[in-house]
N, C-alpha and C. Protein backbone atom coordinates (compact mmCIF):
# COMPACT_ATOMS: atom_id res chain seq x y z
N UNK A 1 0.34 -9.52 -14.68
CA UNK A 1 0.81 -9.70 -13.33
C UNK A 1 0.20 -10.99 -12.79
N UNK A 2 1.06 -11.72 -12.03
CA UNK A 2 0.41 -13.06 -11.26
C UNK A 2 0.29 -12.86 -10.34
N UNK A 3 -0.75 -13.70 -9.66
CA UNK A 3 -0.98 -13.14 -8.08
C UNK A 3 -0.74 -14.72 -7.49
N UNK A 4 -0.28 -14.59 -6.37
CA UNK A 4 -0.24 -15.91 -5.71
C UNK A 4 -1.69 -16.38 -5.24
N UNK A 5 -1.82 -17.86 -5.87
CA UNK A 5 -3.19 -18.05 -5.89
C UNK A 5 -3.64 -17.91 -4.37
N UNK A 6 -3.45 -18.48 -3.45
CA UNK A 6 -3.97 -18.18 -2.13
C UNK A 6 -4.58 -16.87 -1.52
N UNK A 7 -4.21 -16.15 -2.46
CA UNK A 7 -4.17 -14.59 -2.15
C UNK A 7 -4.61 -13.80 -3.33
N UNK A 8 -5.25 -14.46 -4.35
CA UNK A 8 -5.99 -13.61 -4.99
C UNK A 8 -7.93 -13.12 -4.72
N UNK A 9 -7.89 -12.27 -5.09
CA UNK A 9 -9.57 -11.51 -5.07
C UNK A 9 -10.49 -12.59 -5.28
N UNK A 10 -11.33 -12.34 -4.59
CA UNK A 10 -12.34 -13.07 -4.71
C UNK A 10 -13.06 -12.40 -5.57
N UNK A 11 -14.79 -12.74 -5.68
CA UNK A 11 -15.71 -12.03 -6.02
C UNK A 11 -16.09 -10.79 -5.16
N UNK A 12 -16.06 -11.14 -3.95
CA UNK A 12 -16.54 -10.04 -3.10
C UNK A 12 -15.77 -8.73 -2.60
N UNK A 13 -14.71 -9.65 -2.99
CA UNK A 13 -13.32 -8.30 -2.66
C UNK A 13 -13.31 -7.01 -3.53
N UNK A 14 -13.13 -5.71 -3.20
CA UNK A 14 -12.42 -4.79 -3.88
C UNK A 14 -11.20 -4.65 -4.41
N UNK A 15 -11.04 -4.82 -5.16
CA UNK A 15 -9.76 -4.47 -5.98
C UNK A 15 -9.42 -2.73 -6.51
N UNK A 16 -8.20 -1.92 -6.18
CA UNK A 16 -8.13 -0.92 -6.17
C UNK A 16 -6.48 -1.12 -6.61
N UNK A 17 -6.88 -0.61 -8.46
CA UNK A 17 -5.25 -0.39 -8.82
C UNK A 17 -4.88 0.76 -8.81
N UNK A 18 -3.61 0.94 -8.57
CA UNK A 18 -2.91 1.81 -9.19
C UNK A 18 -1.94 2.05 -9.93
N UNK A 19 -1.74 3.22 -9.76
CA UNK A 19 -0.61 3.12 -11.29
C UNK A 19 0.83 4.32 -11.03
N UNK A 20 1.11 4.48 -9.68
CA UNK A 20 2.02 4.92 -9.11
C UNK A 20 2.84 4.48 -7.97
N UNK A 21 3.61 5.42 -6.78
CA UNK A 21 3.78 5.24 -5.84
C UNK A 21 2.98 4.58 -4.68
N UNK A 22 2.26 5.63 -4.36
CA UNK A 22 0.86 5.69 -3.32
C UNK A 22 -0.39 4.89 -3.91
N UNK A 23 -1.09 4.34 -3.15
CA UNK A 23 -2.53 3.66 -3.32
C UNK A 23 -3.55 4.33 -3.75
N UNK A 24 -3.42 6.32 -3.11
CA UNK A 24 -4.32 6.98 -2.92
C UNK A 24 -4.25 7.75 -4.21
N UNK A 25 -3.28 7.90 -4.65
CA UNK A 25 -2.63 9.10 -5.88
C UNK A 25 -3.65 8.50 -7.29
N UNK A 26 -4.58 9.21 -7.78
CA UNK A 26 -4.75 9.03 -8.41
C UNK A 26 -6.12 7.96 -8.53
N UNK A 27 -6.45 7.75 -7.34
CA UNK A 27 -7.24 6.24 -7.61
C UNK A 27 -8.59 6.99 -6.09
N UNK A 28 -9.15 6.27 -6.20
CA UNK A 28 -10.74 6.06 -6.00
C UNK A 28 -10.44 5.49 -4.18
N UNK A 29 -9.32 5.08 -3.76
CA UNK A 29 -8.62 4.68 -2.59
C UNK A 29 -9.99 5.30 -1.43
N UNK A 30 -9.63 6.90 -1.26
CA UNK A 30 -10.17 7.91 -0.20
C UNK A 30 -11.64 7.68 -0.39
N UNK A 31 -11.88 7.81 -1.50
CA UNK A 31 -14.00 8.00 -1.54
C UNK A 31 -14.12 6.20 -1.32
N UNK A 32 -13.62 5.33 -1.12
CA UNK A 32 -13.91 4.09 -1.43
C UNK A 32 -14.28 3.70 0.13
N UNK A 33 -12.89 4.01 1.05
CA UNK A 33 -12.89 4.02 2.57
C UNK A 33 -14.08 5.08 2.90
N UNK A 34 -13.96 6.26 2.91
CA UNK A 34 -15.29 6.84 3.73
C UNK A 34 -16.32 6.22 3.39
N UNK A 35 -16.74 6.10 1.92
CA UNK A 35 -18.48 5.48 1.48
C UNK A 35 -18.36 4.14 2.29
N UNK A 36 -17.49 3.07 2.68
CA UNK A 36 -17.35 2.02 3.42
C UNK A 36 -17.62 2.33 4.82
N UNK A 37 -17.31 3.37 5.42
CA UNK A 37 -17.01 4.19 6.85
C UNK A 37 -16.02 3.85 7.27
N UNK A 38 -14.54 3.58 6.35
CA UNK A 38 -13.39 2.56 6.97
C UNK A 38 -12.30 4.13 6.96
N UNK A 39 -11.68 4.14 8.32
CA UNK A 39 -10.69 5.59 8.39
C UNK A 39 -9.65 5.15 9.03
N UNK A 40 -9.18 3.41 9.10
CA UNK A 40 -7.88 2.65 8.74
C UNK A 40 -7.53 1.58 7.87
N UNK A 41 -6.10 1.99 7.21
CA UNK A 41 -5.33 1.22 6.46
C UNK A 41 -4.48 0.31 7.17
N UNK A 42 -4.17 -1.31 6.37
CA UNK A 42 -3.21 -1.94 6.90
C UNK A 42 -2.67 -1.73 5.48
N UNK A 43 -1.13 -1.43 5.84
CA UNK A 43 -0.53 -1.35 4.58
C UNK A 43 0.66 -2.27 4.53
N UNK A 44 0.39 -3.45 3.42
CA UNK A 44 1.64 -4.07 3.31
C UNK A 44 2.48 -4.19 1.61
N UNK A 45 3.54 -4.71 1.20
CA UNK A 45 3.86 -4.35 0.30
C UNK A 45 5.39 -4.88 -0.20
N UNK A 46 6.02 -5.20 -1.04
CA UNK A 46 7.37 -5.51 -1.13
C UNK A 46 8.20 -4.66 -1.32
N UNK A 47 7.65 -3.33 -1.62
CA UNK A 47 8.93 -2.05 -1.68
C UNK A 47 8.47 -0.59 -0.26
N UNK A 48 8.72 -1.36 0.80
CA UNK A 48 8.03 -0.98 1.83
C UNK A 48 8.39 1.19 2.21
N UNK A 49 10.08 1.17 1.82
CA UNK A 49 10.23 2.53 1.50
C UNK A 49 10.03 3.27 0.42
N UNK A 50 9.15 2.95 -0.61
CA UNK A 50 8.70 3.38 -2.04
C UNK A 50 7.35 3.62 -1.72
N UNK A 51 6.78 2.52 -2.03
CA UNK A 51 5.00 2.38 -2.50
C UNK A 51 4.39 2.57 -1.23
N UNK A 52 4.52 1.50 0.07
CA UNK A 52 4.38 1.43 1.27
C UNK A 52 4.11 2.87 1.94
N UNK A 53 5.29 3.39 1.66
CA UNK A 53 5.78 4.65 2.46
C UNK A 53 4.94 5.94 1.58
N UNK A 54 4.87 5.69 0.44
CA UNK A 54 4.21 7.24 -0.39
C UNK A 54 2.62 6.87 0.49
N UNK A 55 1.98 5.18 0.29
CA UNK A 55 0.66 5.16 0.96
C UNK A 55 0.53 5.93 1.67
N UNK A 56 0.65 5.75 2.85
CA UNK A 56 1.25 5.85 4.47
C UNK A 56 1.09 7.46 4.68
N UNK A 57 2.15 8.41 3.55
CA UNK A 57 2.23 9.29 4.16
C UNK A 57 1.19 9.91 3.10
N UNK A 58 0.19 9.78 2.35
CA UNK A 58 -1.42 9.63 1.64
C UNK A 58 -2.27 9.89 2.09
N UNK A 59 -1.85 8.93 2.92
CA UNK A 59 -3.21 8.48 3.64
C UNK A 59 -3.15 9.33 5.33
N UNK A 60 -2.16 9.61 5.76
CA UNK A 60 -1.98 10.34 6.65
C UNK A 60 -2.69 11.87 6.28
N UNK A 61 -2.57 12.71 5.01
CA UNK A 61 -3.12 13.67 4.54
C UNK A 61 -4.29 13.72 4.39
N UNK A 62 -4.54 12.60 4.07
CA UNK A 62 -6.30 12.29 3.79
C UNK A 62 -6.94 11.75 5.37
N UNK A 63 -6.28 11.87 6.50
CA UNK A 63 -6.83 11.63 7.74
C UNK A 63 -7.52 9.99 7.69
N UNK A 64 -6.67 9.35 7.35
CA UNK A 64 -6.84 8.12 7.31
C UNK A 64 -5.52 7.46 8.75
N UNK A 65 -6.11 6.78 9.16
CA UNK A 65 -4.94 5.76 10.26
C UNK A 65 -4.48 4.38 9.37
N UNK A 66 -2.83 4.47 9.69
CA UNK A 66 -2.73 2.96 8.84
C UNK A 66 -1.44 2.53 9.94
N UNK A 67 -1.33 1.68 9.67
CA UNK A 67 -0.34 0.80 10.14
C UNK A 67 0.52 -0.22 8.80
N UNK A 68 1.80 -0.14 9.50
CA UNK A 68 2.31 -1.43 8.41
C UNK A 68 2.78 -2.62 8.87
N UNK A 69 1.63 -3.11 8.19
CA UNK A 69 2.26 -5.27 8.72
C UNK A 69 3.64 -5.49 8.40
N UNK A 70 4.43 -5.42 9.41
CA UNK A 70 5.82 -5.77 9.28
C UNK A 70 6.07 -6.76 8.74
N UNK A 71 5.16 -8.02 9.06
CA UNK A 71 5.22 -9.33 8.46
C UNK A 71 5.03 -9.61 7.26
N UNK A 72 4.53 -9.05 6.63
CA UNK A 72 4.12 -8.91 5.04
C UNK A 72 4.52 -7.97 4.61
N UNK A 73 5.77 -6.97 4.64
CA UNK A 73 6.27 -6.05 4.31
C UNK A 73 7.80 -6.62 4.39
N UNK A 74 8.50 -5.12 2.99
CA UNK A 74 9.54 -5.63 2.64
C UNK A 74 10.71 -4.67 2.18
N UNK A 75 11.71 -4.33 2.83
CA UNK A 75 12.55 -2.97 2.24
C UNK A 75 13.54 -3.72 1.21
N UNK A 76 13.56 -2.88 0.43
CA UNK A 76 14.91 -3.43 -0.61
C UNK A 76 15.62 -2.05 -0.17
N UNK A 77 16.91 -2.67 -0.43
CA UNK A 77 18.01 -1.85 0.43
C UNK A 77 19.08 -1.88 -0.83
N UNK A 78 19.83 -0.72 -1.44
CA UNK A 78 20.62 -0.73 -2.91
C UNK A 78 22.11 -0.97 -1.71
N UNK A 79 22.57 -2.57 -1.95
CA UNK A 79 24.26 -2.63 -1.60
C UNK A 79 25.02 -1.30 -1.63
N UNK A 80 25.78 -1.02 -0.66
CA UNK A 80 26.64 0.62 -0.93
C UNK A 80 27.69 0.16 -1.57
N UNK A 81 28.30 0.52 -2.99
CA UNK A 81 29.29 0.83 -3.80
C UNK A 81 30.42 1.49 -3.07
N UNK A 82 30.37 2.10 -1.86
CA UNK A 82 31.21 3.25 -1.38
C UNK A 82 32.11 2.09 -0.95
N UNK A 83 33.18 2.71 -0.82
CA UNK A 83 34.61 1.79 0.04
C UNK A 83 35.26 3.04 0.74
N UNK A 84 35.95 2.09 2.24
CA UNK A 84 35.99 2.85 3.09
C UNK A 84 37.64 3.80 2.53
């Protein structure tokens, strides 16, 4: 995977992969924020009703607050095939 250089990890940054939908599913996400004392997410993303949205509603279960940067967020929308 490439990351756009402007926007890759530093040294000091956390990096937290995953390997699904959600951020939280599966991954170290929840114990990472409390041991930090952090109990909001900004969530941004390019498949904003997929990945975005499984976060979101994650992290809502896990009593986490998030918000999504509209500006850095992104819906892909499937063209409708249907004719009227």
């Amino acid at each position: 995977m490439k990351i756009y250089e402007p926007l890759k990890p530093t040294q000091d940054d956390i990096v937290v992969k995953k390997f699904c939908y959600s951020g939280f599913y599966g991954t170290q996400l929840e114990n990472l924020l409390r041991a930090l004392g952090h109990d909001t997410i900004a969530i941004t993303g390019v498949a904003t009703n997929v990945c975005c949205d499984s976060t979101a509603r994650d992290g809502a279960c896990e009593t986490s607050k998030w918000c999504f940067c509209r500006i850095a967020a992104h819906l892909f929308r499937r063209k409708s095939r249907m004719r009227p």
